[in-house]
PDB file of N, CA and C in Angstrom:
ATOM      1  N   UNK A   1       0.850  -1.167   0.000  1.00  0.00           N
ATOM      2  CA  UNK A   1       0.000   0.000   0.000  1.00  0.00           C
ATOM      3  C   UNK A   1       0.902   1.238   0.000  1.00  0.00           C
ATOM      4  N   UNK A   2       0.554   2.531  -1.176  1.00  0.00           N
ATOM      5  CA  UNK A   2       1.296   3.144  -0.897  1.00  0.00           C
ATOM      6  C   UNK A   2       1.020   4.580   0.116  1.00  0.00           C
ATOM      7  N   UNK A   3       1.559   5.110   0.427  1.00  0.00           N
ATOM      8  CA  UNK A   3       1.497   6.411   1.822  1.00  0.00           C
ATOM      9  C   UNK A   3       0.911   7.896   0.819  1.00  0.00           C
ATOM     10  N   UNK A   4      -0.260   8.088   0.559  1.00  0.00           N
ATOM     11  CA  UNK A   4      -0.548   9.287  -0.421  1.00  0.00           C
ATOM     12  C   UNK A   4      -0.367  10.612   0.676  1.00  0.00           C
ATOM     13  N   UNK A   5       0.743  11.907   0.371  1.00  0.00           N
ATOM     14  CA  UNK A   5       0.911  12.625   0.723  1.00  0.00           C
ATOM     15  C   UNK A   5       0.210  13.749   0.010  1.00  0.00           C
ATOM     16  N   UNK A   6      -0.254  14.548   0.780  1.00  0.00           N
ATOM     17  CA  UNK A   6      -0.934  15.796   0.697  1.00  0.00           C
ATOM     18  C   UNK A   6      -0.216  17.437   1.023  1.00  0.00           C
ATOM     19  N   UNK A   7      -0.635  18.207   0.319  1.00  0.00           N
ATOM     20  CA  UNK A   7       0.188  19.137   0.496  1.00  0.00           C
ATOM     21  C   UNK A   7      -0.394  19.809   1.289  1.00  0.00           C
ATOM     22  N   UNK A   8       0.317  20.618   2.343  1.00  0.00           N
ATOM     23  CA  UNK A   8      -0.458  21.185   3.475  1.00  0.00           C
ATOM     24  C   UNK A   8      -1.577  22.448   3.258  1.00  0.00           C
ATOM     25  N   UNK A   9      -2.542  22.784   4.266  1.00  0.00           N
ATOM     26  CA  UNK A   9      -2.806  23.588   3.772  1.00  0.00           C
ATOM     27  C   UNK A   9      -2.512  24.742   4.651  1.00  0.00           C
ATOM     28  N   UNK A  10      -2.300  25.735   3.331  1.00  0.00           N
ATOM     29  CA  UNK A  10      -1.946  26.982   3.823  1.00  0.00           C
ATOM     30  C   UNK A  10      -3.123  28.015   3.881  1.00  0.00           C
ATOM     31  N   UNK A  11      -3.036  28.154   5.208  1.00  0.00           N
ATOM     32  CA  UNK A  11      -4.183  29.531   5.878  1.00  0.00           C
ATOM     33  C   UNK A  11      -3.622  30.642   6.387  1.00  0.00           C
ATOM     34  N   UNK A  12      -4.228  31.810   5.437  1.00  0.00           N
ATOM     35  CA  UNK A  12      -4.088  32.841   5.044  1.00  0.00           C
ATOM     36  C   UNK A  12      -5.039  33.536   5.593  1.00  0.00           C
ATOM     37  N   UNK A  13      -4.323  35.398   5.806  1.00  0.00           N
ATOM     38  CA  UNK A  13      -5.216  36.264   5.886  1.00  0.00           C
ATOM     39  C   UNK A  13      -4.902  37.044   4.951  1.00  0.00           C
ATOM     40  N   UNK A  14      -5.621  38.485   4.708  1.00  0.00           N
ATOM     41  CA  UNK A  14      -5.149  39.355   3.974  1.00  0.00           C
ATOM     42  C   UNK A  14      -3.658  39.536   3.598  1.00  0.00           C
ATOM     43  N   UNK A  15      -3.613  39.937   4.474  1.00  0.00           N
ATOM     44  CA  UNK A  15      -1.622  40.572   5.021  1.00  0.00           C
ATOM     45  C   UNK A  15      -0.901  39.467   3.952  1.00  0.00           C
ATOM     46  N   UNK A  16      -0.831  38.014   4.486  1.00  0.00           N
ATOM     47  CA  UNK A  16       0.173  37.341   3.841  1.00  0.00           C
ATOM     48  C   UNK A  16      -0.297  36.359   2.441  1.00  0.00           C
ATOM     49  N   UNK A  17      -1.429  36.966   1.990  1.00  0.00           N
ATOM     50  CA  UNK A  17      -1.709  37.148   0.465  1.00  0.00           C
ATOM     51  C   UNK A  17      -0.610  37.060  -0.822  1.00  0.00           C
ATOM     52  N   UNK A  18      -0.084  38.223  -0.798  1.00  0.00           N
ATOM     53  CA  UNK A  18       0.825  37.850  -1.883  1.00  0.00           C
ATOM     54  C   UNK A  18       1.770  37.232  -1.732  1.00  0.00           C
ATOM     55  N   UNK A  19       2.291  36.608  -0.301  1.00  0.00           N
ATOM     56  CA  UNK A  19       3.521  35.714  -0.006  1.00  0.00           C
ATOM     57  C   UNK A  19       3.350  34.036  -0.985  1.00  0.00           C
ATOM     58  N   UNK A  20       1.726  34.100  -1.382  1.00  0.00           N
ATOM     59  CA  UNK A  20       1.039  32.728  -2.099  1.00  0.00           C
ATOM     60  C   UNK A  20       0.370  32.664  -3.509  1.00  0.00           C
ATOM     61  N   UNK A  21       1.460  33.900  -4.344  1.00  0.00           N
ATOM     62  CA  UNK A  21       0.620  33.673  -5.546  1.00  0.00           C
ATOM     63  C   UNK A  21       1.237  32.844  -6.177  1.00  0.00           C
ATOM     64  N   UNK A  22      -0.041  32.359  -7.015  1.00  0.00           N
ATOM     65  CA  UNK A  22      -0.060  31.139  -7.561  1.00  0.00           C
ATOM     66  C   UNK A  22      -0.204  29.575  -7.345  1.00  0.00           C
ATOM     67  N   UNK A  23      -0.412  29.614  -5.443  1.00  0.00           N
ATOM     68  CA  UNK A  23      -0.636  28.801  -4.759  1.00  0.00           C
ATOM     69  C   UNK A  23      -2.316  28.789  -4.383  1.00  0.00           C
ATOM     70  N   UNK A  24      -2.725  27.344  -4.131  1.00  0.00           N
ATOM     71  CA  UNK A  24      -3.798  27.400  -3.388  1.00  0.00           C
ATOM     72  C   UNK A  24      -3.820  27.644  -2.044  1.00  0.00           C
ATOM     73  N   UNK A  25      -4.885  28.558  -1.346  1.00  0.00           N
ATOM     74  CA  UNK A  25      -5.123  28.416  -0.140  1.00  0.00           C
ATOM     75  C   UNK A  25      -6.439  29.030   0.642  1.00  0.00           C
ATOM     76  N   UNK A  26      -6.175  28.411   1.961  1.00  0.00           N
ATOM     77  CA  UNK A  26      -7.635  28.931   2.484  1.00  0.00           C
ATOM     78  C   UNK A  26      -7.832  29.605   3.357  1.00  0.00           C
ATOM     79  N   UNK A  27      -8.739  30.669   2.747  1.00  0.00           N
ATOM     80  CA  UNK A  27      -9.545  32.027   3.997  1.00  0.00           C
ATOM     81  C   UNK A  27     -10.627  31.642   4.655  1.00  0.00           C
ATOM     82  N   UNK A  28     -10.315  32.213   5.607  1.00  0.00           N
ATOM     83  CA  UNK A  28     -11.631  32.401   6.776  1.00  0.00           C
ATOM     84  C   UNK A  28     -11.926  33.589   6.095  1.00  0.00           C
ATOM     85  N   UNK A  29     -13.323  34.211   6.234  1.00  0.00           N
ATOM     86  CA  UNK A  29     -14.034  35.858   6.090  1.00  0.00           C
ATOM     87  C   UNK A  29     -15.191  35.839   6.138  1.00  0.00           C
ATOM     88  N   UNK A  30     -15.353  36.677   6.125  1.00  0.00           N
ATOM     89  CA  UNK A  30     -17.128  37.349   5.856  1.00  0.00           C
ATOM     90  C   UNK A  30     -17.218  37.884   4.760  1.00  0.00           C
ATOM     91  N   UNK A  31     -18.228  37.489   4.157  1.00  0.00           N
ATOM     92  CA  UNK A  31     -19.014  37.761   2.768  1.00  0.00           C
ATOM     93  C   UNK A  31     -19.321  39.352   2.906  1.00  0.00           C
ATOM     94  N   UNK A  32     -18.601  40.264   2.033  1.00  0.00           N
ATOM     95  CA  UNK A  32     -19.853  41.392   2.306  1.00  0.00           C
ATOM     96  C   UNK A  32     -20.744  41.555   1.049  1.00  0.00           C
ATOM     97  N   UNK A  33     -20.488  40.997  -0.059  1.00  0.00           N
ATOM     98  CA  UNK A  33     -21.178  41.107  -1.256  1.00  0.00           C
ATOM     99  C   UNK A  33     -20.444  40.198  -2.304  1.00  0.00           C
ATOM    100  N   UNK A  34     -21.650  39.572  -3.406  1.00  0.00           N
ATOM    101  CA  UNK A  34     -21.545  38.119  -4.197  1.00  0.00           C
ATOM    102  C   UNK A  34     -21.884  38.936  -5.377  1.00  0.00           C
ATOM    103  N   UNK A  35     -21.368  38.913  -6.709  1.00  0.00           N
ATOM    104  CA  UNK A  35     -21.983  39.437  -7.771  1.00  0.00           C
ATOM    105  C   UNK A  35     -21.200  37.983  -9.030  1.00  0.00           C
ATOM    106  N   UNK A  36     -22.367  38.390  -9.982  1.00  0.00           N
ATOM    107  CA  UNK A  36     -21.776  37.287 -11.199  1.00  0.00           C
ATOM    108  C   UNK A  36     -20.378  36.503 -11.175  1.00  0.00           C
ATOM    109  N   UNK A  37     -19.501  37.694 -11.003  1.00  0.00           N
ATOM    110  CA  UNK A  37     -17.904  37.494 -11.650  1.00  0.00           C
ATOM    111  C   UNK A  37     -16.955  37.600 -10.042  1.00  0.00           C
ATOM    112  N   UNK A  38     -17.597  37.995  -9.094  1.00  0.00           N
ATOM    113  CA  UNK A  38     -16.249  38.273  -7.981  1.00  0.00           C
ATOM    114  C   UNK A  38     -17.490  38.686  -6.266  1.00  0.00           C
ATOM    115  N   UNK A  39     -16.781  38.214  -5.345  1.00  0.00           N
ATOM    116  CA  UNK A  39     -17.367  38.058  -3.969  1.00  0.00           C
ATOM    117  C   UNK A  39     -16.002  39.112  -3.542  1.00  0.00           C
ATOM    118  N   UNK A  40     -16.455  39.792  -3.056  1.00  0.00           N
ATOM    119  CA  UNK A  40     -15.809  41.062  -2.161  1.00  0.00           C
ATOM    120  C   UNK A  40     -16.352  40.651  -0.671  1.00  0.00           C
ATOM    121  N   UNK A  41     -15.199  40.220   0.521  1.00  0.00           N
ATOM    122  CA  UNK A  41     -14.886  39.134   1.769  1.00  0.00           C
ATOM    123  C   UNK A  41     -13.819  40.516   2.390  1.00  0.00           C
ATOM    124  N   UNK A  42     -14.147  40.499   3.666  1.00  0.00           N
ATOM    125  CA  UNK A  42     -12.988  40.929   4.884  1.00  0.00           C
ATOM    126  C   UNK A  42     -12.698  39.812   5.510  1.00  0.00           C
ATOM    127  N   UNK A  43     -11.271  39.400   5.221  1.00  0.00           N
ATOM    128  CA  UNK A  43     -10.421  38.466   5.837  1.00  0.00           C
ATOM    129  C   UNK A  43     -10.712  38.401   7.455  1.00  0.00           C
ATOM    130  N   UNK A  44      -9.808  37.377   8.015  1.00  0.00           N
ATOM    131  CA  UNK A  44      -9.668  37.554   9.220  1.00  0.00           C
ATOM    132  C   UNK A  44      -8.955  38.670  10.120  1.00  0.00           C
ATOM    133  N   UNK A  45      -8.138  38.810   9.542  1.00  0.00           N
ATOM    134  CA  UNK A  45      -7.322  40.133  10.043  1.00  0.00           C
ATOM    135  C   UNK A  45      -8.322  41.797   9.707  1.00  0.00           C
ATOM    136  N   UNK A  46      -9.541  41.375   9.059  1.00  0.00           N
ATOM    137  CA  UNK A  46     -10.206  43.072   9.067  1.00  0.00           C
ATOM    138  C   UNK A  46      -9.720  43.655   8.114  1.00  0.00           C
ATOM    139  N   UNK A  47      -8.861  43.011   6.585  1.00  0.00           N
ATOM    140  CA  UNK A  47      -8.664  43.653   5.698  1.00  0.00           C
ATOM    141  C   UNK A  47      -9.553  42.827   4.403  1.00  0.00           C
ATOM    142  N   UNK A  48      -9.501  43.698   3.117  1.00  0.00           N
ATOM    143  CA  UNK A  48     -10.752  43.413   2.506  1.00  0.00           C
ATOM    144  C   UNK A  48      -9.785  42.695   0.902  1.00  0.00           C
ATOM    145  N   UNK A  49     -10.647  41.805   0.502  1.00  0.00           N
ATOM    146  CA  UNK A  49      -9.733  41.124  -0.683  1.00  0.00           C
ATOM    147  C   UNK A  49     -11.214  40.828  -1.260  1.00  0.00           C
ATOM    148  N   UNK A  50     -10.797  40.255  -2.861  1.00  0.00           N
ATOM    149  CA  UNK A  50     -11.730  40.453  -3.660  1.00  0.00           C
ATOM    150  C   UNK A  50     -11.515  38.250  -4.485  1.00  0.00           C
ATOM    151  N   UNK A  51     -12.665  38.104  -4.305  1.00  0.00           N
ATOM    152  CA  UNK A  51     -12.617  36.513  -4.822  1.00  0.00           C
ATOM    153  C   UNK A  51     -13.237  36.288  -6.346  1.00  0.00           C
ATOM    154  N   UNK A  52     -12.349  36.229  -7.191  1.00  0.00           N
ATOM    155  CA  UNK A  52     -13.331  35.727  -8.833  1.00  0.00           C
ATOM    156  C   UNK A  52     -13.548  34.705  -8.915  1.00  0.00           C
ATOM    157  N   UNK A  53     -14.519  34.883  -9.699  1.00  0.00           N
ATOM    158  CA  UNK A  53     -15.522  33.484  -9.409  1.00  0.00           C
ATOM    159  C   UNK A  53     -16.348  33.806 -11.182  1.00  0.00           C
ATOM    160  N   UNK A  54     -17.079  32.951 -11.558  1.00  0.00           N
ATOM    161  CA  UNK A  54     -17.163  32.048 -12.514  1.00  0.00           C
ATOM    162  C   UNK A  54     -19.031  32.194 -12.329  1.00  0.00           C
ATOM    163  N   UNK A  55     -19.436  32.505 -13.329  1.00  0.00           N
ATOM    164  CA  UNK A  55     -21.391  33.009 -12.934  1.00  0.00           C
ATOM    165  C   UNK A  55     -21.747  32.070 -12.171  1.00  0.00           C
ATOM    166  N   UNK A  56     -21.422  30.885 -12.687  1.00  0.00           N
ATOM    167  CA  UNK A  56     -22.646  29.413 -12.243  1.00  0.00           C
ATOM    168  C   UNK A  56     -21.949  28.650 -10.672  1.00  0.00           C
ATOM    169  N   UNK A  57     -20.434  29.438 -10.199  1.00  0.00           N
ATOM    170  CA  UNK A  57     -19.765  29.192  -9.046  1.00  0.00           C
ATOM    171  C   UNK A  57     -20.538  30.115  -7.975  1.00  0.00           C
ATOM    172  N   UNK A  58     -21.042  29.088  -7.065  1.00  0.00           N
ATOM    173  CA  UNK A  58     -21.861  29.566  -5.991  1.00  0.00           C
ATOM    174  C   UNK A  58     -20.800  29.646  -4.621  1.00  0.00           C
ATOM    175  N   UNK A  59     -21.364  30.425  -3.395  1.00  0.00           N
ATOM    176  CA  UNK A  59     -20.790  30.690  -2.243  1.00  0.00           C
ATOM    177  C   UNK A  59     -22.153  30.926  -1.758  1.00  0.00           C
ATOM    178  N   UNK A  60     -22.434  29.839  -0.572  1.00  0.00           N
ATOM    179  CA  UNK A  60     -23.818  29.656   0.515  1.00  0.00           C
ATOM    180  C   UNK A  60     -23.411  30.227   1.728  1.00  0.00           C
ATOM    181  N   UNK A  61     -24.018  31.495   1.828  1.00  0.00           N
ATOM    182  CA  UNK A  61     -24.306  31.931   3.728  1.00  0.00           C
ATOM    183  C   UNK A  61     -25.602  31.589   3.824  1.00  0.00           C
ATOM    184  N   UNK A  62     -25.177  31.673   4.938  1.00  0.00           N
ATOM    185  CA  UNK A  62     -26.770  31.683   5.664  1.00  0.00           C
ATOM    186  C   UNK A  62     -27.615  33.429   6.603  1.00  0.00           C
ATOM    187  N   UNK A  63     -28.412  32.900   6.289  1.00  0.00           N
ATOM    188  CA  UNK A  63     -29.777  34.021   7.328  1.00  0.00           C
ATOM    189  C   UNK A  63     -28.592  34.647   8.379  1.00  0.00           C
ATOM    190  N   UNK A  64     -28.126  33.684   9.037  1.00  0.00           N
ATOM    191  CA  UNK A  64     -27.672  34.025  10.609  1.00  0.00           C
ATOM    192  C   UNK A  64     -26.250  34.163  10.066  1.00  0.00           C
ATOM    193  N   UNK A  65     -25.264  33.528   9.530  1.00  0.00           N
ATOM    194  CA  UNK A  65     -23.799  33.770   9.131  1.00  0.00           C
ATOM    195  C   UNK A  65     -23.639  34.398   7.460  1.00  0.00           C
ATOM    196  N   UNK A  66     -22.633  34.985   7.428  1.00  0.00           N
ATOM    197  CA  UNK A  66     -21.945  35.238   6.020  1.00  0.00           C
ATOM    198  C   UNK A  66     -20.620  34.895   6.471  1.00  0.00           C
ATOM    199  N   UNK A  67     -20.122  33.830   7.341  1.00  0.00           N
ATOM    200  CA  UNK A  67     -18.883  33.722   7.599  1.00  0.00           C
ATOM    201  C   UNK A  67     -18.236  31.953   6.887  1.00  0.00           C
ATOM    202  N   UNK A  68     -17.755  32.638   5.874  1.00  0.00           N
ATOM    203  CA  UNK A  68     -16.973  30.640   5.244  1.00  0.00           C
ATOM    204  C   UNK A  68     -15.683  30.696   5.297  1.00  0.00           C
ATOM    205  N   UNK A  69     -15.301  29.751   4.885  1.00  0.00           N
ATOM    206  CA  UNK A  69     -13.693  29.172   4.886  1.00  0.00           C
ATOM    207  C   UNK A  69     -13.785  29.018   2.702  1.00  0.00           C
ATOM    208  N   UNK A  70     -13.359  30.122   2.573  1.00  0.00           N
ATOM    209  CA  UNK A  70     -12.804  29.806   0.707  1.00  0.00           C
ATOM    210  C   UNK A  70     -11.566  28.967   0.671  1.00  0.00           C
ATOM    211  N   UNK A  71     -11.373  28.562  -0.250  1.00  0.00           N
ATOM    212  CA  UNK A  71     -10.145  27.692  -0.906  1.00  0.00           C
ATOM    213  C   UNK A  71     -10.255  28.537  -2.313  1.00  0.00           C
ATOM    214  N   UNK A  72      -9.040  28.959  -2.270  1.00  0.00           N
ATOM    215  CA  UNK A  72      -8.968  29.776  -3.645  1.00  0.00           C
ATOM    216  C   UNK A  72      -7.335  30.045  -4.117  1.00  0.00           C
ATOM    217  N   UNK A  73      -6.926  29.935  -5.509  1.00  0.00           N
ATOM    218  CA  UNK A  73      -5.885  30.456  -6.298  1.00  0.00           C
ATOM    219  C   UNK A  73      -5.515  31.810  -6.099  1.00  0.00           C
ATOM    220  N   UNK A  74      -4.097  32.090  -5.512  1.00  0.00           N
ATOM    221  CA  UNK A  74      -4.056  33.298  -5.761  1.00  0.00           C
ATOM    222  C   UNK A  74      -3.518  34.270  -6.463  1.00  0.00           C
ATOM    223  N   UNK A  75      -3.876  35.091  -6.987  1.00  0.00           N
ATOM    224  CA  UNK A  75      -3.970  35.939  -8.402  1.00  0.00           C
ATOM    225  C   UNK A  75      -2.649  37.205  -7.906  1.00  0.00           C
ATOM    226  N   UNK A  76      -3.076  37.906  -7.139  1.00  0.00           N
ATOM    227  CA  UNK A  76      -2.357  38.623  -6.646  1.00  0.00           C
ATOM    228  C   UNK A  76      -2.536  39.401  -5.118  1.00  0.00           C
ATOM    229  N   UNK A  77      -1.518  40.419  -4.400  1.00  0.00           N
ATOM    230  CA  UNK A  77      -1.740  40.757  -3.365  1.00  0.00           C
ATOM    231  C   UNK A  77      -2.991  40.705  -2.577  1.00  0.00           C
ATOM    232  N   UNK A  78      -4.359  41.148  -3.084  1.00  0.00           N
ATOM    233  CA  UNK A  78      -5.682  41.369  -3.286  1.00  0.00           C
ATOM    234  C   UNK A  78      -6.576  40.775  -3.974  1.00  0.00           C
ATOM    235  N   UNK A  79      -6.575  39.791  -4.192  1.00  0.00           N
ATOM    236  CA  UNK A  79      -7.246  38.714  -5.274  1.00  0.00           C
ATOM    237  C   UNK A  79      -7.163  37.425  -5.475  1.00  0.00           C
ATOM    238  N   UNK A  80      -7.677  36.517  -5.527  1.00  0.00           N
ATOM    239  CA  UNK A  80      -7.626  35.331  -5.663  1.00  0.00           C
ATOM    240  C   UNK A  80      -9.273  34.601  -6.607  1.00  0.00           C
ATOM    241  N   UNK A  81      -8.673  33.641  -7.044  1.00  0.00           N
ATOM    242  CA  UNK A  81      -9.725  32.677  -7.866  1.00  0.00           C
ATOM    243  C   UNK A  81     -10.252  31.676  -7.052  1.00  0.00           C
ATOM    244  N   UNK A  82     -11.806  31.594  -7.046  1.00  0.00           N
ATOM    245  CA  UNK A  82     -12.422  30.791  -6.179  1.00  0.00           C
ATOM    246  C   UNK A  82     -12.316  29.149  -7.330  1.00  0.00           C
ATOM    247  N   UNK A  83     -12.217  28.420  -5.808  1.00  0.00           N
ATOM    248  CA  UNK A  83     -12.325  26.688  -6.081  1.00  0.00           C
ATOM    249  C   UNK A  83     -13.083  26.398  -5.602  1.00  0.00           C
ATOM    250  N   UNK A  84     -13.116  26.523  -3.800  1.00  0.00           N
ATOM    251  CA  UNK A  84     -14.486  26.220  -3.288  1.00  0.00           C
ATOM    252  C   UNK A  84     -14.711  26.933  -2.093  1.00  0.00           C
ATOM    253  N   UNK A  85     -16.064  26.674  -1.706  1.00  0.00           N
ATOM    254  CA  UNK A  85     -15.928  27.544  -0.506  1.00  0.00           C
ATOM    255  C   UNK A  85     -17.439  26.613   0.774  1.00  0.00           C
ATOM    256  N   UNK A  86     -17.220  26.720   1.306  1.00  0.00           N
ATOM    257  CA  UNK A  86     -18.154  26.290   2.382  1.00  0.00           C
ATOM    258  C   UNK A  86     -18.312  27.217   3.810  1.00  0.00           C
ATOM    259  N   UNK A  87     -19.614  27.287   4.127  1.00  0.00           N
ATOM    260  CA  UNK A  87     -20.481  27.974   5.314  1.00  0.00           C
ATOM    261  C   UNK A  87     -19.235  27.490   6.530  1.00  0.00           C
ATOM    262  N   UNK A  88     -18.765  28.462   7.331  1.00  0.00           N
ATOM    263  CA  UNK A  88     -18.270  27.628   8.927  1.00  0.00           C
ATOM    264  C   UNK A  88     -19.447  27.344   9.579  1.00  0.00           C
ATOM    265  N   UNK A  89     -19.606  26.610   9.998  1.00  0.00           N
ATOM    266  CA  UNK A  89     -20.810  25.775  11.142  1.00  0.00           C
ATOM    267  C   UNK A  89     -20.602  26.605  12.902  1.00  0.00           C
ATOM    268  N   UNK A  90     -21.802  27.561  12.883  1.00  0.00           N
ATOM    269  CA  UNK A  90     -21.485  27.961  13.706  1.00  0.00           C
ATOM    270  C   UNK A  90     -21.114  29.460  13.683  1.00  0.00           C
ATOM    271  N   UNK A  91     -20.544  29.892  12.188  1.00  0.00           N
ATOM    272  CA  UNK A  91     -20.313  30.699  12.515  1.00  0.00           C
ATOM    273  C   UNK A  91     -20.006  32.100  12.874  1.00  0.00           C
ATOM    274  N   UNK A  92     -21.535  32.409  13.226  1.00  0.00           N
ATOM    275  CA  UNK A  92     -22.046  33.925  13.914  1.00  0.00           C
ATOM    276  C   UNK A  92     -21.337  33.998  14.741  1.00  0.00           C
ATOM    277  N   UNK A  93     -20.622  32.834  15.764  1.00  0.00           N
ATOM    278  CA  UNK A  93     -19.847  32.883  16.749  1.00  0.00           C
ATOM    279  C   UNK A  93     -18.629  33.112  16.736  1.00  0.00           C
ATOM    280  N   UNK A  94     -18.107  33.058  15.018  1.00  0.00           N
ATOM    281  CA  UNK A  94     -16.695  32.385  14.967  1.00  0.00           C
ATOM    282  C   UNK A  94     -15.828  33.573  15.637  1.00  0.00           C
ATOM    283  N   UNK A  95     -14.505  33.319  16.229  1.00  0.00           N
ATOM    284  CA  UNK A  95     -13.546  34.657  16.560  1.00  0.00           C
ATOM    285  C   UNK A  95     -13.067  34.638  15.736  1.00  0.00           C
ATOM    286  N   UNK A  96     -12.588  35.962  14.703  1.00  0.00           N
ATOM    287  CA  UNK A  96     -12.250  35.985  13.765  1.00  0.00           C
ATOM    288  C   UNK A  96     -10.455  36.482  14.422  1.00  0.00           C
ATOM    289  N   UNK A  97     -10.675  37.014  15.668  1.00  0.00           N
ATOM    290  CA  UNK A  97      -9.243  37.658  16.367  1.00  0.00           C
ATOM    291  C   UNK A  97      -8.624  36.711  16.440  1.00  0.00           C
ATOM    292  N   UNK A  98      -8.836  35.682  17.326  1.00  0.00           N
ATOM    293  CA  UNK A  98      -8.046  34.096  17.596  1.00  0.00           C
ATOM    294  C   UNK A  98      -7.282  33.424  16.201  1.00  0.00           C
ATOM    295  N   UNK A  99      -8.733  33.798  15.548  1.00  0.00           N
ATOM    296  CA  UNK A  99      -7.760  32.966  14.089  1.00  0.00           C
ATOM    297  C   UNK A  99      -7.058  33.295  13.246  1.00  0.00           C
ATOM    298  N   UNK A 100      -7.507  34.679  13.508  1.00  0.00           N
ATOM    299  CA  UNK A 100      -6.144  35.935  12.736  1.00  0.00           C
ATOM    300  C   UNK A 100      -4.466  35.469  13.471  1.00  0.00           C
ATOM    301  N   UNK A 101      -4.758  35.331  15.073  1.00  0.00           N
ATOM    302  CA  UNK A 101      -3.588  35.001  15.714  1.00  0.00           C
ATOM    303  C   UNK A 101      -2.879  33.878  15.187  1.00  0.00           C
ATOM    304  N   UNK A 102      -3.993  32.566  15.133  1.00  0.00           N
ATOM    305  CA  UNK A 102      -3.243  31.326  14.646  1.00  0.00           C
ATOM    306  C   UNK A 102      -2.702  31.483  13.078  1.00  0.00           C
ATOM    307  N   UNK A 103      -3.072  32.230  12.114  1.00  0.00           N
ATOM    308  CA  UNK A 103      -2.726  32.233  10.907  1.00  0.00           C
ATOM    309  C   UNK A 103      -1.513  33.074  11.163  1.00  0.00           C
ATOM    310  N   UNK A 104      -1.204  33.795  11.860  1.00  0.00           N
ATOM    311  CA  UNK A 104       0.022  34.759  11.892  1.00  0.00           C
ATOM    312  C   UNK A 104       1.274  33.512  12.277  1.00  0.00           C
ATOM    313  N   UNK A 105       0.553  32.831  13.369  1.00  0.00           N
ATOM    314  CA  UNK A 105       1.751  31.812  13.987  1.00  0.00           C
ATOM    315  C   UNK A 105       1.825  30.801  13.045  1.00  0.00           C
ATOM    316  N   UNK A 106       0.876  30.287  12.064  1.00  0.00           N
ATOM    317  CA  UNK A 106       1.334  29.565  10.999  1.00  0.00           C
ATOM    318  C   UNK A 106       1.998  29.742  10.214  1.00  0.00           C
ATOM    319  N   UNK A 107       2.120  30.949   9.738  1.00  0.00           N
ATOM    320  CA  UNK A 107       3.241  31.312   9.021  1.00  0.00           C
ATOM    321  C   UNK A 107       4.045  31.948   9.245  1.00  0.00           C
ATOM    322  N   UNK A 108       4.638  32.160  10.633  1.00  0.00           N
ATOM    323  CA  UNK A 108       5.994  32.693  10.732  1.00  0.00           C
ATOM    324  C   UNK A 108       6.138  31.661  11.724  1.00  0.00           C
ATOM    325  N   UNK A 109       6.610  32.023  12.942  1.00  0.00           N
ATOM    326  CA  UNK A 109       7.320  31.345  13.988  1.00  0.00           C
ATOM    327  C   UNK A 109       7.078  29.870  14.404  1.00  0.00           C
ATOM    328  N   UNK A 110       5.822  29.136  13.794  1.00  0.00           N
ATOM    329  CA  UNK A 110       5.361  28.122  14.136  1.00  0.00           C
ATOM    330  C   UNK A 110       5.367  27.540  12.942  1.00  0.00           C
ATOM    331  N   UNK A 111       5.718  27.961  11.816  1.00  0.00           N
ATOM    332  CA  UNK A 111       5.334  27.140  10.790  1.00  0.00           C
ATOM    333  C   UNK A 111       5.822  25.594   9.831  1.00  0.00           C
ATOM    334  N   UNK A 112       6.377  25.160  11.157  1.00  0.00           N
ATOM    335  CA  UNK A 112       6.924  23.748  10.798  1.00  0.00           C
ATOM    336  C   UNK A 112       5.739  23.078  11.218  1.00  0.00           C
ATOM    337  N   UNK A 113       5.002  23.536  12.633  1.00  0.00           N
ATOM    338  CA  UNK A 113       3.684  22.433  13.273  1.00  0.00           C
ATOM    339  C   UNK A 113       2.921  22.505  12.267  1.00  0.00           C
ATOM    340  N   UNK A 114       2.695  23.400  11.453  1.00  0.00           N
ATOM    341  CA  UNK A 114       1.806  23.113  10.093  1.00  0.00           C
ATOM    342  C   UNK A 114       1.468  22.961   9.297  1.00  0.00           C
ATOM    343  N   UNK A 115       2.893  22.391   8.737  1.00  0.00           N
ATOM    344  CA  UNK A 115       3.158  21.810   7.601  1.00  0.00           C
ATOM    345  C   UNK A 115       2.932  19.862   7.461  1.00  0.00           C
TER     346      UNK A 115
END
């Protein structure tokens, strides 16, 4: 049997955006607006990036949340191409501060535990 390795994933906020172009990776945010071609999201860190997207490529909030986790290509500093994206469960509650923290420690000082 062989051992299938996966490439880690890298979680991102605004800030360390362009450290991943051309890489996949995934945001936490809030939805503030969905149109045909691009979803305009404030990251976790409280800065604002812009997601293209494809007419018939959907992104589901709900009533109570506009808060998902995207997986997306990134284009540049401010931009990225949506792959997929899913609702967080839960989360009207989510801390968006805490996870701003853990994404900072993922990619600098900690970032061997998360690889």
């Amino acid at each position: 049997m062989s051992e299938q390795k996966s490439s880690p994933s890298l979680r991102v906020n605004a800030a360390l955006l362009g450290r991943y172009i051309g890489q996949s990776v995934h945001i936490v945010c809030e939805v503030q607006e969905i149109n045909a071609a691009e979803v305009r999201v404030i990251c976790c860190d409280g800065q604002p990036i812009t997601i293209k997207k494809s007419p018939n490529q959907n992104i589901e909030t709900s009533d109570v949340s506009r808060n998902v986790e995207i997986i997306a290509k990134v284009i540049d500093e401010r931009t990225a191409e949506l792959e997929s994206a899913i609702p967080i469960p839960g989360g009207e509650n989510f801390d968006f501060a805490t996870y701003n923290e853990m994404v900072k420690l993922a990619n600098n000082r900690f970032s061997d535990l998360f690889s």
